[in-house]
PDB file of N, CA and C in Angstrom:
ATOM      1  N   UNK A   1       6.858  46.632  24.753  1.00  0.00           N
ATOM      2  CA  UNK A   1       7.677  45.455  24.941  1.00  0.00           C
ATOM      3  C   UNK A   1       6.900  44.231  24.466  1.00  0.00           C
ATOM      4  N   UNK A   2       7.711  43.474  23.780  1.00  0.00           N
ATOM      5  CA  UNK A   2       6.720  42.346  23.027  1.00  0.00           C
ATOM      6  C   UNK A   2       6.989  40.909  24.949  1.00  0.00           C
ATOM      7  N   UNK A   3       5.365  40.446  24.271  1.00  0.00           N
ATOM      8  CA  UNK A   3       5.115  39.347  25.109  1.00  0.00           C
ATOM      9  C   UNK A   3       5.647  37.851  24.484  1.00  0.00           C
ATOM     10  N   UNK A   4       5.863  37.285  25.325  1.00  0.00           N
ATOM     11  CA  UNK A   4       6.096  35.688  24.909  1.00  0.00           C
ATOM     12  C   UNK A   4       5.139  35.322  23.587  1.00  0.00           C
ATOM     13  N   UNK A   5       3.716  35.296  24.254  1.00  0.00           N
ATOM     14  CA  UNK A   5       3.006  34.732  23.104  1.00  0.00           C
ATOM     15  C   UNK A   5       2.919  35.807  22.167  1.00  0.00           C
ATOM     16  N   UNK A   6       3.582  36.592  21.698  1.00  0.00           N
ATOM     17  CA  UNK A   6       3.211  37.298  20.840  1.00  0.00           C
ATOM     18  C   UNK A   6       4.759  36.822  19.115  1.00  0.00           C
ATOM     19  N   UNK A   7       5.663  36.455  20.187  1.00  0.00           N
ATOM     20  CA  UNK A   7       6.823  36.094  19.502  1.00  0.00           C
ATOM     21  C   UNK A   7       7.171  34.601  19.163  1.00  0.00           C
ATOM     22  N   UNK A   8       6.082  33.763  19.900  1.00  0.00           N
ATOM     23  CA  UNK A   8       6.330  32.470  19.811  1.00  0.00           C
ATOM     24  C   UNK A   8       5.320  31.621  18.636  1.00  0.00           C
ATOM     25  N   UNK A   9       5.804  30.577  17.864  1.00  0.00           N
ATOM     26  CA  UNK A   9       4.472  29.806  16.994  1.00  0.00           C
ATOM     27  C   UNK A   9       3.710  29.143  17.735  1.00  0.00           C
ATOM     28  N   UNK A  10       3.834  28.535  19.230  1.00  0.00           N
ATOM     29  CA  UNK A  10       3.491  27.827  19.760  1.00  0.00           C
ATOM     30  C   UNK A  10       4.054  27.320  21.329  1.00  0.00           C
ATOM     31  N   UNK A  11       3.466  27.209  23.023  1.00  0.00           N
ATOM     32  CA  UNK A  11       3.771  27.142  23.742  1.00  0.00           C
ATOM     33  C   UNK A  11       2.613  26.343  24.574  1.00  0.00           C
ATOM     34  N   UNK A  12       2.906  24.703  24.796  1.00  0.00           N
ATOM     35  CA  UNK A  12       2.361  24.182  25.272  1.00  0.00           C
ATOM     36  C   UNK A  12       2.987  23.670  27.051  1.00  0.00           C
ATOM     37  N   UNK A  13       2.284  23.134  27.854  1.00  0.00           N
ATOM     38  CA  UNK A  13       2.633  21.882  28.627  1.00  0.00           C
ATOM     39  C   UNK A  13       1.860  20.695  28.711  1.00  0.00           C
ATOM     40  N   UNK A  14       2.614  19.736  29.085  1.00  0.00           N
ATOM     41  CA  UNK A  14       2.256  18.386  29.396  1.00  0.00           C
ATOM     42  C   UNK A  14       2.487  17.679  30.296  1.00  0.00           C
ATOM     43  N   UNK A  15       2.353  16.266  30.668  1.00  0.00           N
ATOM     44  CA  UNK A  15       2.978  15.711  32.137  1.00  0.00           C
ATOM     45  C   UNK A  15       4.594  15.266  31.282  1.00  0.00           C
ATOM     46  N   UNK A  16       5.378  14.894  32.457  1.00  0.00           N
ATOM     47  CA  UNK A  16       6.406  14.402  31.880  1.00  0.00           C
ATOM     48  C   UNK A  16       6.716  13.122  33.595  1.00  0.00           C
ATOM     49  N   UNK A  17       5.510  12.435  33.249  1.00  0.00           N
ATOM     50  CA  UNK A  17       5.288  11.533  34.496  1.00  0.00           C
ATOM     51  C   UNK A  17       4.639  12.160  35.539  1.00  0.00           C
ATOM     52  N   UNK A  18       4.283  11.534  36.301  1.00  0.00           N
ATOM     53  CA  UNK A  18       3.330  11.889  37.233  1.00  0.00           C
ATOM     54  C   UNK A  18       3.584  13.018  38.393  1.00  0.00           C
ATOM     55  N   UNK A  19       5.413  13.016  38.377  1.00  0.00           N
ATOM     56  CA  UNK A  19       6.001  14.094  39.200  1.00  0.00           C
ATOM     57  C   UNK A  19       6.196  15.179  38.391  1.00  0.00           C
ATOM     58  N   UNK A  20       6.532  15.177  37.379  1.00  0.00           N
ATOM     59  CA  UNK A  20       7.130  16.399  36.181  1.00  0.00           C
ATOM     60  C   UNK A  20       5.979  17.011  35.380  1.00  0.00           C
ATOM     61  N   UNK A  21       6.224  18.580  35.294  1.00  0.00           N
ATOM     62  CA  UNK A  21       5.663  18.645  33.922  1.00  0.00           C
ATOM     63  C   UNK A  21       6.677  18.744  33.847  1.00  0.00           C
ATOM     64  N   UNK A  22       6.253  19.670  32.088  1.00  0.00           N
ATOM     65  CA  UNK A  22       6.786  19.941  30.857  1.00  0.00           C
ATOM     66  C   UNK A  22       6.380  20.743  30.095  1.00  0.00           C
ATOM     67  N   UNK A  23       7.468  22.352  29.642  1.00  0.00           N
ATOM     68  CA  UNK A  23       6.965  23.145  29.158  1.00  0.00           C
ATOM     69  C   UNK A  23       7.562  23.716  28.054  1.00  0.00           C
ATOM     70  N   UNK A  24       6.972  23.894  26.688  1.00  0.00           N
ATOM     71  CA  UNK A  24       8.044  23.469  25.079  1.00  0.00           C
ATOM     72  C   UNK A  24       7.199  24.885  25.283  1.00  0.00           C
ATOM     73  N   UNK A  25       8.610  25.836  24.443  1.00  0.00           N
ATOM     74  CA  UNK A  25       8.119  27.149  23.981  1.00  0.00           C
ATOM     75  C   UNK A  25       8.875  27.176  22.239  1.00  0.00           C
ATOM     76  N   UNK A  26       7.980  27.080  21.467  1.00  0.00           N
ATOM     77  CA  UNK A  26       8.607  27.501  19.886  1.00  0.00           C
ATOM     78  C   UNK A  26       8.349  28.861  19.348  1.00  0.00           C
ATOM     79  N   UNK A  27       9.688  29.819  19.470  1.00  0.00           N
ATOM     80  CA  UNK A  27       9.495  30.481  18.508  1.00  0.00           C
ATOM     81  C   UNK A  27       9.202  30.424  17.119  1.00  0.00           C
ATOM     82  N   UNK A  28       8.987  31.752  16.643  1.00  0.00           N
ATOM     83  CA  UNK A  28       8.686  31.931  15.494  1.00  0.00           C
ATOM     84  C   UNK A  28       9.203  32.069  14.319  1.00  0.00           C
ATOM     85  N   UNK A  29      10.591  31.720  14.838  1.00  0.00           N
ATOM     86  CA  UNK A  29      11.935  31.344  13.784  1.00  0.00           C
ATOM     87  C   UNK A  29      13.481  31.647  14.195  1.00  0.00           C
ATOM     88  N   UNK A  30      14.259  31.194  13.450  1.00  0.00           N
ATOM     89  CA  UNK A  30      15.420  31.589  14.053  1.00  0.00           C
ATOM     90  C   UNK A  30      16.014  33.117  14.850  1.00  0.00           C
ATOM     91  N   UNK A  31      15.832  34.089  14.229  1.00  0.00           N
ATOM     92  CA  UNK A  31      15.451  34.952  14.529  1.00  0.00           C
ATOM     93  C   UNK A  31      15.258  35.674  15.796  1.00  0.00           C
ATOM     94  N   UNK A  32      13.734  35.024  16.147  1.00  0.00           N
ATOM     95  CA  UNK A  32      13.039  35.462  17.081  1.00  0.00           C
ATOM     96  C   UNK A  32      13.741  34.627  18.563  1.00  0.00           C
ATOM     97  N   UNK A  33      14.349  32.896  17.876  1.00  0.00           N
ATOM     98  CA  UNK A  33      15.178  32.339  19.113  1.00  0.00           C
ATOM     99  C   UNK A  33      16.110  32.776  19.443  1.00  0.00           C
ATOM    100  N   UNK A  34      17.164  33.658  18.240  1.00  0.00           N
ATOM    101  CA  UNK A  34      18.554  34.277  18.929  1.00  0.00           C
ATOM    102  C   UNK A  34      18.111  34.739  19.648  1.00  0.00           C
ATOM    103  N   UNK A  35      17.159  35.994  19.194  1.00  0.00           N
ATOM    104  CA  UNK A  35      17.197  37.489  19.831  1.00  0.00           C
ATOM    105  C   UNK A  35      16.234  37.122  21.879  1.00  0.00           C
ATOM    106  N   UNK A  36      15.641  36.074  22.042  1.00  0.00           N
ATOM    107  CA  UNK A  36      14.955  35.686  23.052  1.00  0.00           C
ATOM    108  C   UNK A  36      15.478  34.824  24.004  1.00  0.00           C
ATOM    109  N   UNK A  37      15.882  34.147  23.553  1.00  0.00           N
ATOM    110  CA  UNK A  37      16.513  32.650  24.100  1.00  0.00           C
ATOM    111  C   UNK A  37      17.232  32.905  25.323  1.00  0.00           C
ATOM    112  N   UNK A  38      17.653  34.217  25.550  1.00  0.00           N
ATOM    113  CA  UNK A  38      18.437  34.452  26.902  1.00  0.00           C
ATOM    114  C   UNK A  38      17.796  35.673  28.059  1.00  0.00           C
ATOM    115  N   UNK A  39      17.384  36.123  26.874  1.00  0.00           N
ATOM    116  CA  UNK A  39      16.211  37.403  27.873  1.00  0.00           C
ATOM    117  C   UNK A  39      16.179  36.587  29.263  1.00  0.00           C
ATOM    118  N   UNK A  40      16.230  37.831  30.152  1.00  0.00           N
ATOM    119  CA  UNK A  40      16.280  37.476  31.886  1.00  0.00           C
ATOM    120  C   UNK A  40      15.058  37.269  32.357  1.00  0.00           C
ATOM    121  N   UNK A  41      14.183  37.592  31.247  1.00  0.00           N
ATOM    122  CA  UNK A  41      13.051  37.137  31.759  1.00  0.00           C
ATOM    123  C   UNK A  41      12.410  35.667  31.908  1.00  0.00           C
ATOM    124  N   UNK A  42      13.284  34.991  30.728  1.00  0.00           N
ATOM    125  CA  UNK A  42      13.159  33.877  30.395  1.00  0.00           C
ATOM    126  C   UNK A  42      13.651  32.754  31.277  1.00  0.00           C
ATOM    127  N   UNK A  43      14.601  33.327  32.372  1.00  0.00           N
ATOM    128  CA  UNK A  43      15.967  32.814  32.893  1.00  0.00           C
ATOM    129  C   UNK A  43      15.329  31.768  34.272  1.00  0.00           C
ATOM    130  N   UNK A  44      15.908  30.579  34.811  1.00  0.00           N
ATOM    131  CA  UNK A  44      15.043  29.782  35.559  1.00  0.00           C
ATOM    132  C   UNK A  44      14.516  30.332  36.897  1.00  0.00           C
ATOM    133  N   UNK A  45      15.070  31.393  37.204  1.00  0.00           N
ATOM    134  CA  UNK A  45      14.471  32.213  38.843  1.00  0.00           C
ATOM    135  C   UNK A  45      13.330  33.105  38.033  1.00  0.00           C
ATOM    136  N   UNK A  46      13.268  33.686  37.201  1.00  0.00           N
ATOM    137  CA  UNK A  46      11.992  34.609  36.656  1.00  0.00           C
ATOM    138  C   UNK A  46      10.993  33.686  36.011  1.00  0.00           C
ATOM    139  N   UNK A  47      11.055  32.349  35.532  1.00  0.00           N
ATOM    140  CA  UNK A  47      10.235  31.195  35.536  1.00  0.00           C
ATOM    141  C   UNK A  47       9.898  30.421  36.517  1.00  0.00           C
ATOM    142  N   UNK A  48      10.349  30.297  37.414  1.00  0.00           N
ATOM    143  CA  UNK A  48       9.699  29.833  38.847  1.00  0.00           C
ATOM    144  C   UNK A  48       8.871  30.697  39.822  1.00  0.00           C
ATOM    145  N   UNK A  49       9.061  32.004  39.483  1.00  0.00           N
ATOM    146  CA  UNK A  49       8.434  32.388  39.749  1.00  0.00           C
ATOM    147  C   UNK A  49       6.852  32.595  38.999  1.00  0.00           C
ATOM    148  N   UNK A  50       6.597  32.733  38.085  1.00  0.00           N
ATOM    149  CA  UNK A  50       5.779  32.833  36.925  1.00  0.00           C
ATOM    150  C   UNK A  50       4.835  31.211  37.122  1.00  0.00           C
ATOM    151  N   UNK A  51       5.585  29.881  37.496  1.00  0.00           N
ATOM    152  CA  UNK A  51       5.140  28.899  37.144  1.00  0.00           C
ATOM    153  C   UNK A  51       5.080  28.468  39.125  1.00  0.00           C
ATOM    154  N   UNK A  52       5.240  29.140  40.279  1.00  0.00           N
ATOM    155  CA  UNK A  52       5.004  28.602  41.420  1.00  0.00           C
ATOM    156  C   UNK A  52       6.004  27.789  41.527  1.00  0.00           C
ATOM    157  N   UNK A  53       7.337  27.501  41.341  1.00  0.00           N
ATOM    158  CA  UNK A  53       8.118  26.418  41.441  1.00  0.00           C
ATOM    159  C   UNK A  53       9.683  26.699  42.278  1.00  0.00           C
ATOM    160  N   UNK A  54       9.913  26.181  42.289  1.00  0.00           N
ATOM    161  CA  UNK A  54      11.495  26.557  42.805  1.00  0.00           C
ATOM    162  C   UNK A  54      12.163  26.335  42.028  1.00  0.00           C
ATOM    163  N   UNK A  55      12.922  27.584  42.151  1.00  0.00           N
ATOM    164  CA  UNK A  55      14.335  27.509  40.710  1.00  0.00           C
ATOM    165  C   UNK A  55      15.412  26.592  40.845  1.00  0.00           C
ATOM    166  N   UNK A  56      15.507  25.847  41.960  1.00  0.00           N
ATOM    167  CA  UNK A  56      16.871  25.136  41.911  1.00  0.00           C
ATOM    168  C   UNK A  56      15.978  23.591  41.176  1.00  0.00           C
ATOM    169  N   UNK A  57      15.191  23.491  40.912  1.00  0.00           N
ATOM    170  CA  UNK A  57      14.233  22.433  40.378  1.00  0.00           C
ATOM    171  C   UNK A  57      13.739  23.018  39.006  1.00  0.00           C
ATOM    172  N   UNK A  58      14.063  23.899  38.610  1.00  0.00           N
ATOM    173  CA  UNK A  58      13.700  24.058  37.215  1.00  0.00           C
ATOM    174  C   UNK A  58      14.884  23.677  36.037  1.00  0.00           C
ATOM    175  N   UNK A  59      14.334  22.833  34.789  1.00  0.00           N
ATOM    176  CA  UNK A  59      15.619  22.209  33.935  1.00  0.00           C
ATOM    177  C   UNK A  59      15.041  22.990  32.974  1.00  0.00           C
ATOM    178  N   UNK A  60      16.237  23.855  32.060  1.00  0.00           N
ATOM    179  CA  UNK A  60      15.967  24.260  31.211  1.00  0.00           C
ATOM    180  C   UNK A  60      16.914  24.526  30.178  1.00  0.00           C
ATOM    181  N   UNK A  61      15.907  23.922  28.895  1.00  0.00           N
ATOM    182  CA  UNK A  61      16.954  23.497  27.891  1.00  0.00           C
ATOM    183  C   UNK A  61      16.600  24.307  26.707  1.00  0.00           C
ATOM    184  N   UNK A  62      17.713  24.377  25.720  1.00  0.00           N
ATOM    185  CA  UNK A  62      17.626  25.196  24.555  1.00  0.00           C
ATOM    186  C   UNK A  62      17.916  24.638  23.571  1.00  0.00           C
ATOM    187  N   UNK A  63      17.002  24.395  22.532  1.00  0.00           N
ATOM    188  CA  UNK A  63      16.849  23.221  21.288  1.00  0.00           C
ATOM    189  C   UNK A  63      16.453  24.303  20.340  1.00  0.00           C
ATOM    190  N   UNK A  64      18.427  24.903  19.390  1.00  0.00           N
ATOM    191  CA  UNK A  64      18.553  25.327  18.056  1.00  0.00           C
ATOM    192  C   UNK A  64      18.007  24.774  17.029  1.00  0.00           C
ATOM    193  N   UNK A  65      18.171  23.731  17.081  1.00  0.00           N
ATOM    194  CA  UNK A  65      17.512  23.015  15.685  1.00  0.00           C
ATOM    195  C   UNK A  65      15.940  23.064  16.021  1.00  0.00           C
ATOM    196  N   UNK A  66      15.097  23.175  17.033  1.00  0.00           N
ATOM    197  CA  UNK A  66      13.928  23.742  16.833  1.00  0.00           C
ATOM    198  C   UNK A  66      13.600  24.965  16.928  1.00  0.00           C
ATOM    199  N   UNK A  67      14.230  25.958  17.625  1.00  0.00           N
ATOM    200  CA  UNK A  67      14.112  27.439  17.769  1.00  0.00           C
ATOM    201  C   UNK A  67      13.118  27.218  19.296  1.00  0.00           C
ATOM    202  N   UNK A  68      13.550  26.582  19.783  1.00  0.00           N
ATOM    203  CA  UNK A  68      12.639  25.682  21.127  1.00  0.00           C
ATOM    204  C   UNK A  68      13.421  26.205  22.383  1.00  0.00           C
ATOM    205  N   UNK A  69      12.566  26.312  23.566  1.00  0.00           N
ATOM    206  CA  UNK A  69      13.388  26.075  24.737  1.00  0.00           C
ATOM    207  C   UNK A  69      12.552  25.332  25.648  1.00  0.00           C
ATOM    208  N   UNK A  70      13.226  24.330  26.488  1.00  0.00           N
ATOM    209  CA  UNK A  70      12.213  23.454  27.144  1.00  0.00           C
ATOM    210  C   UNK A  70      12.457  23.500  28.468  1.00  0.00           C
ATOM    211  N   UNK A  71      11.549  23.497  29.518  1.00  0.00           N
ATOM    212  CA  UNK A  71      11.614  23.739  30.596  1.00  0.00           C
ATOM    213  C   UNK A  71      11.326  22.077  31.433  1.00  0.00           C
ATOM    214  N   UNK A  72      11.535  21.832  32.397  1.00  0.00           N
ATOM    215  CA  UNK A  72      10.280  20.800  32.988  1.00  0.00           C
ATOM    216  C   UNK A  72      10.787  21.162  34.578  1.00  0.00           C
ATOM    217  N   UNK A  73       9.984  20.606  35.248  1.00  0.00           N
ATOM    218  CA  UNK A  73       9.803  21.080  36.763  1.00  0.00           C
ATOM    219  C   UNK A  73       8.841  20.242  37.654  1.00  0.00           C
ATOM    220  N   UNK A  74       9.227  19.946  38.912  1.00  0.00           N
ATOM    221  CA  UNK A  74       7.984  19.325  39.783  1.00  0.00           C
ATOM    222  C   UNK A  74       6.866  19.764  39.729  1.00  0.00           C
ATOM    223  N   UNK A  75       5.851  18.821  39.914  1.00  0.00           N
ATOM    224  CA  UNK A  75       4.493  19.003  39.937  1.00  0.00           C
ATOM    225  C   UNK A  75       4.460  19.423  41.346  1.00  0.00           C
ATOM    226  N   UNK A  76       3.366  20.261  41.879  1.00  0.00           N
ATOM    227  CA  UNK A  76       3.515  21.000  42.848  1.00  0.00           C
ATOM    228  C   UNK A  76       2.327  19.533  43.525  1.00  0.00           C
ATOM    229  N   UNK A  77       1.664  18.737  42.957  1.00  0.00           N
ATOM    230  CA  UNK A  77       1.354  17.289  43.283  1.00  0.00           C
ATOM    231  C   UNK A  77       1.054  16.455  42.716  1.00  0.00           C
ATOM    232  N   UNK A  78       1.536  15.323  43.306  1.00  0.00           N
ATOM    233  CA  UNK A  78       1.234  14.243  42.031  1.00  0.00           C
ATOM    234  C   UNK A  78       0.068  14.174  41.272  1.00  0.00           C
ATOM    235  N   UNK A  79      -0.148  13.973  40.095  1.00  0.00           N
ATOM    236  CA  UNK A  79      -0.703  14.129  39.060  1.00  0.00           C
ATOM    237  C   UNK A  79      -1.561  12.533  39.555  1.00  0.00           C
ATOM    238  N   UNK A  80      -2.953  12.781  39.563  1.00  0.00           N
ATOM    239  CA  UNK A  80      -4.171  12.331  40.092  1.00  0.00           C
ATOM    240  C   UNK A  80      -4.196  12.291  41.501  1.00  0.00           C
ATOM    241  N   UNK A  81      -3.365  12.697  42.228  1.00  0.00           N
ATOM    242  CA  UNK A  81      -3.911  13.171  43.485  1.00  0.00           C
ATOM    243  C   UNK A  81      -5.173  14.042  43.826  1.00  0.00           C
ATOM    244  N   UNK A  82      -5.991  13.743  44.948  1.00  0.00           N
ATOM    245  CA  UNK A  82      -7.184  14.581  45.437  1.00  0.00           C
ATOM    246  C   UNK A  82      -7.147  16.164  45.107  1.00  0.00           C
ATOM    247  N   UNK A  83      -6.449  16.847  45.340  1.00  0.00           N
ATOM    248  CA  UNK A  83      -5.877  18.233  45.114  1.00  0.00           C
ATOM    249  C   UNK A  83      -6.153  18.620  43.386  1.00  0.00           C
ATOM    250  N   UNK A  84      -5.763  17.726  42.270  1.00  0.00           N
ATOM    251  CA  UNK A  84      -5.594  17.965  41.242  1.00  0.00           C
ATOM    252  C   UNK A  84      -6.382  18.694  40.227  1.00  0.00           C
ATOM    253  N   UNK A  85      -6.054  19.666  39.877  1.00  0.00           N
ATOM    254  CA  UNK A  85      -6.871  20.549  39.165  1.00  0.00           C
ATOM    255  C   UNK A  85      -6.893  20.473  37.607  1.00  0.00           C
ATOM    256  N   UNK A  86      -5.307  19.629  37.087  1.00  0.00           N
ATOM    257  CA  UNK A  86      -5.063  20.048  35.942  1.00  0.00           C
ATOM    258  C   UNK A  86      -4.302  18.662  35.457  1.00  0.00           C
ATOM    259  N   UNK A  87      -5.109  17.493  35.255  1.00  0.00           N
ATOM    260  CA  UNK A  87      -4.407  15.947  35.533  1.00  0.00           C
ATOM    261  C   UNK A  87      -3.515  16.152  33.928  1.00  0.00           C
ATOM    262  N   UNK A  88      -3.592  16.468  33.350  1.00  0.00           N
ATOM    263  CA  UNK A  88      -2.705  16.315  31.916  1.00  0.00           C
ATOM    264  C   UNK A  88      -1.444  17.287  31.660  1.00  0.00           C
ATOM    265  N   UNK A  89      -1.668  18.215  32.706  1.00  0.00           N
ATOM    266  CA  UNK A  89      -0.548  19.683  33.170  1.00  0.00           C
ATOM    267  C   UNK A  89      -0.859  20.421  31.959  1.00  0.00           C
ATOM    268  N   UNK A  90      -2.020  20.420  30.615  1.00  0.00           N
ATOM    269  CA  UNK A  90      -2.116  20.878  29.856  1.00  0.00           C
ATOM    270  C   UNK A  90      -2.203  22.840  29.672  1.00  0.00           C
ATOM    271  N   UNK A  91      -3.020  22.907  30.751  1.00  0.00           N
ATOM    272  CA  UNK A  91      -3.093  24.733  31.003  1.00  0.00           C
ATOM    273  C   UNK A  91      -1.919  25.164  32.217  1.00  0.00           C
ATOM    274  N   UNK A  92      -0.966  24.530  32.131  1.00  0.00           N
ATOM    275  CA  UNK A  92       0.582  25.319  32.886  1.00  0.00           C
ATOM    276  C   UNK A  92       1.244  26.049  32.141  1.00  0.00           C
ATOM    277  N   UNK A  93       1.448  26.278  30.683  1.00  0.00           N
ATOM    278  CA  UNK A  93       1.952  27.246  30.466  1.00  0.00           C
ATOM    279  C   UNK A  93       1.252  28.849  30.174  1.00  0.00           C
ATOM    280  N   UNK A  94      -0.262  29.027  30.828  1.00  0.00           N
ATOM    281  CA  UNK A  94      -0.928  29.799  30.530  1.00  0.00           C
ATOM    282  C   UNK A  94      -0.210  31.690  31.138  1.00  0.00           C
ATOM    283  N   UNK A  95       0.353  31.306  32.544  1.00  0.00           N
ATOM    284  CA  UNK A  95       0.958  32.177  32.971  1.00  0.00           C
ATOM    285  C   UNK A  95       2.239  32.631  32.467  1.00  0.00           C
ATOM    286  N   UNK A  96       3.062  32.244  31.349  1.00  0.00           N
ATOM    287  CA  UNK A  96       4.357  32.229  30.549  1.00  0.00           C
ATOM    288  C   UNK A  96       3.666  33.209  29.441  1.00  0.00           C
ATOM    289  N   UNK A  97       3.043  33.034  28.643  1.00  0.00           N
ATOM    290  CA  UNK A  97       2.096  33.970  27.639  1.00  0.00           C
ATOM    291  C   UNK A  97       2.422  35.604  27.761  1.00  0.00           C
ATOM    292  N   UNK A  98       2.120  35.910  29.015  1.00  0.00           N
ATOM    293  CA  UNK A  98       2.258  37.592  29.288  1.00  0.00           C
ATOM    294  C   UNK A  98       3.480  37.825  29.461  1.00  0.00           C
ATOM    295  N   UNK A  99       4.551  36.998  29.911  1.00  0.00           N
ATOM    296  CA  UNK A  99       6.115  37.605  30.296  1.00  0.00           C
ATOM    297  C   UNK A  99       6.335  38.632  29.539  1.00  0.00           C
ATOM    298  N   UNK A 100       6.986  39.759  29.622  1.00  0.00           N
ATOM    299  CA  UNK A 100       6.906  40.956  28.613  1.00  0.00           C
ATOM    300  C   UNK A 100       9.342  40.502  28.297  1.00  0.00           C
ATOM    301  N   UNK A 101       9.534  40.585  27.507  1.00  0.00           N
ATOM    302  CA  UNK A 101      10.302  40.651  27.000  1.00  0.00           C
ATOM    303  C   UNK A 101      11.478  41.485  26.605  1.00  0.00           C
ATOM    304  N   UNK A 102      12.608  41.722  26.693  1.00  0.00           N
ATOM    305  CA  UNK A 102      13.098  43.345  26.368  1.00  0.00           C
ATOM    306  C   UNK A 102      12.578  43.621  24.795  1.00  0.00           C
ATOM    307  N   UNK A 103      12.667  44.435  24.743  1.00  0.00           N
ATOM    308  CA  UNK A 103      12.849  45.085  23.198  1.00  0.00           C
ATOM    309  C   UNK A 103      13.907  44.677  22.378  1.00  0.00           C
TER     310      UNK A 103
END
């Protein structure tokens, strides 16, 4: 079964303000976005789980003209709070990488 990062050109996050990230997944062409873009794995309860979040708080969007799907979601804390491990939300999409995919 192919993995996320194995089908994608590129899958970052970022902040999207101090409450939000933000998580851009680009496939690797049209193609690879039909055939993925809906996989249940992909779907916002099998991403909240994957990312620690609650699914009724996950937004997730699907951008054809990039072969993109974009996620964003609460920060589990504000971004420079004492707690903060990851102030730029840059290594949040590290756990999305392995999702295994149907065939």
């Amino acid at each position: 079964m192919p993995r996320l990062g194995e089908v994608t050109r590129s899958v970052r996050s970022k902040n999207a303000g101090p409450f939000w990230i933000t998580v851009d997944i680009f496939f690797d062409g049209a193609e690879s976005y039909a055939r993925y873009k809906s996989d249940s794995a992909l779907d916002a309860p099998a991403l909240a789980r994957r990312l620690g979040a609650d699914p009724a708080w996950i937004r997730r969007y699907e951008i054809e003209t990039l072969n993109a799907l974009k996620l964003s979601y609460p920060r589990a804390q504000p971004q420079g709070g004492v707690v903060e491990r990851d102030m730029h939300s840059g290594q949040q999409y590290l756990p999305l990488l392995e999702i295994e995919l149907a065939p």
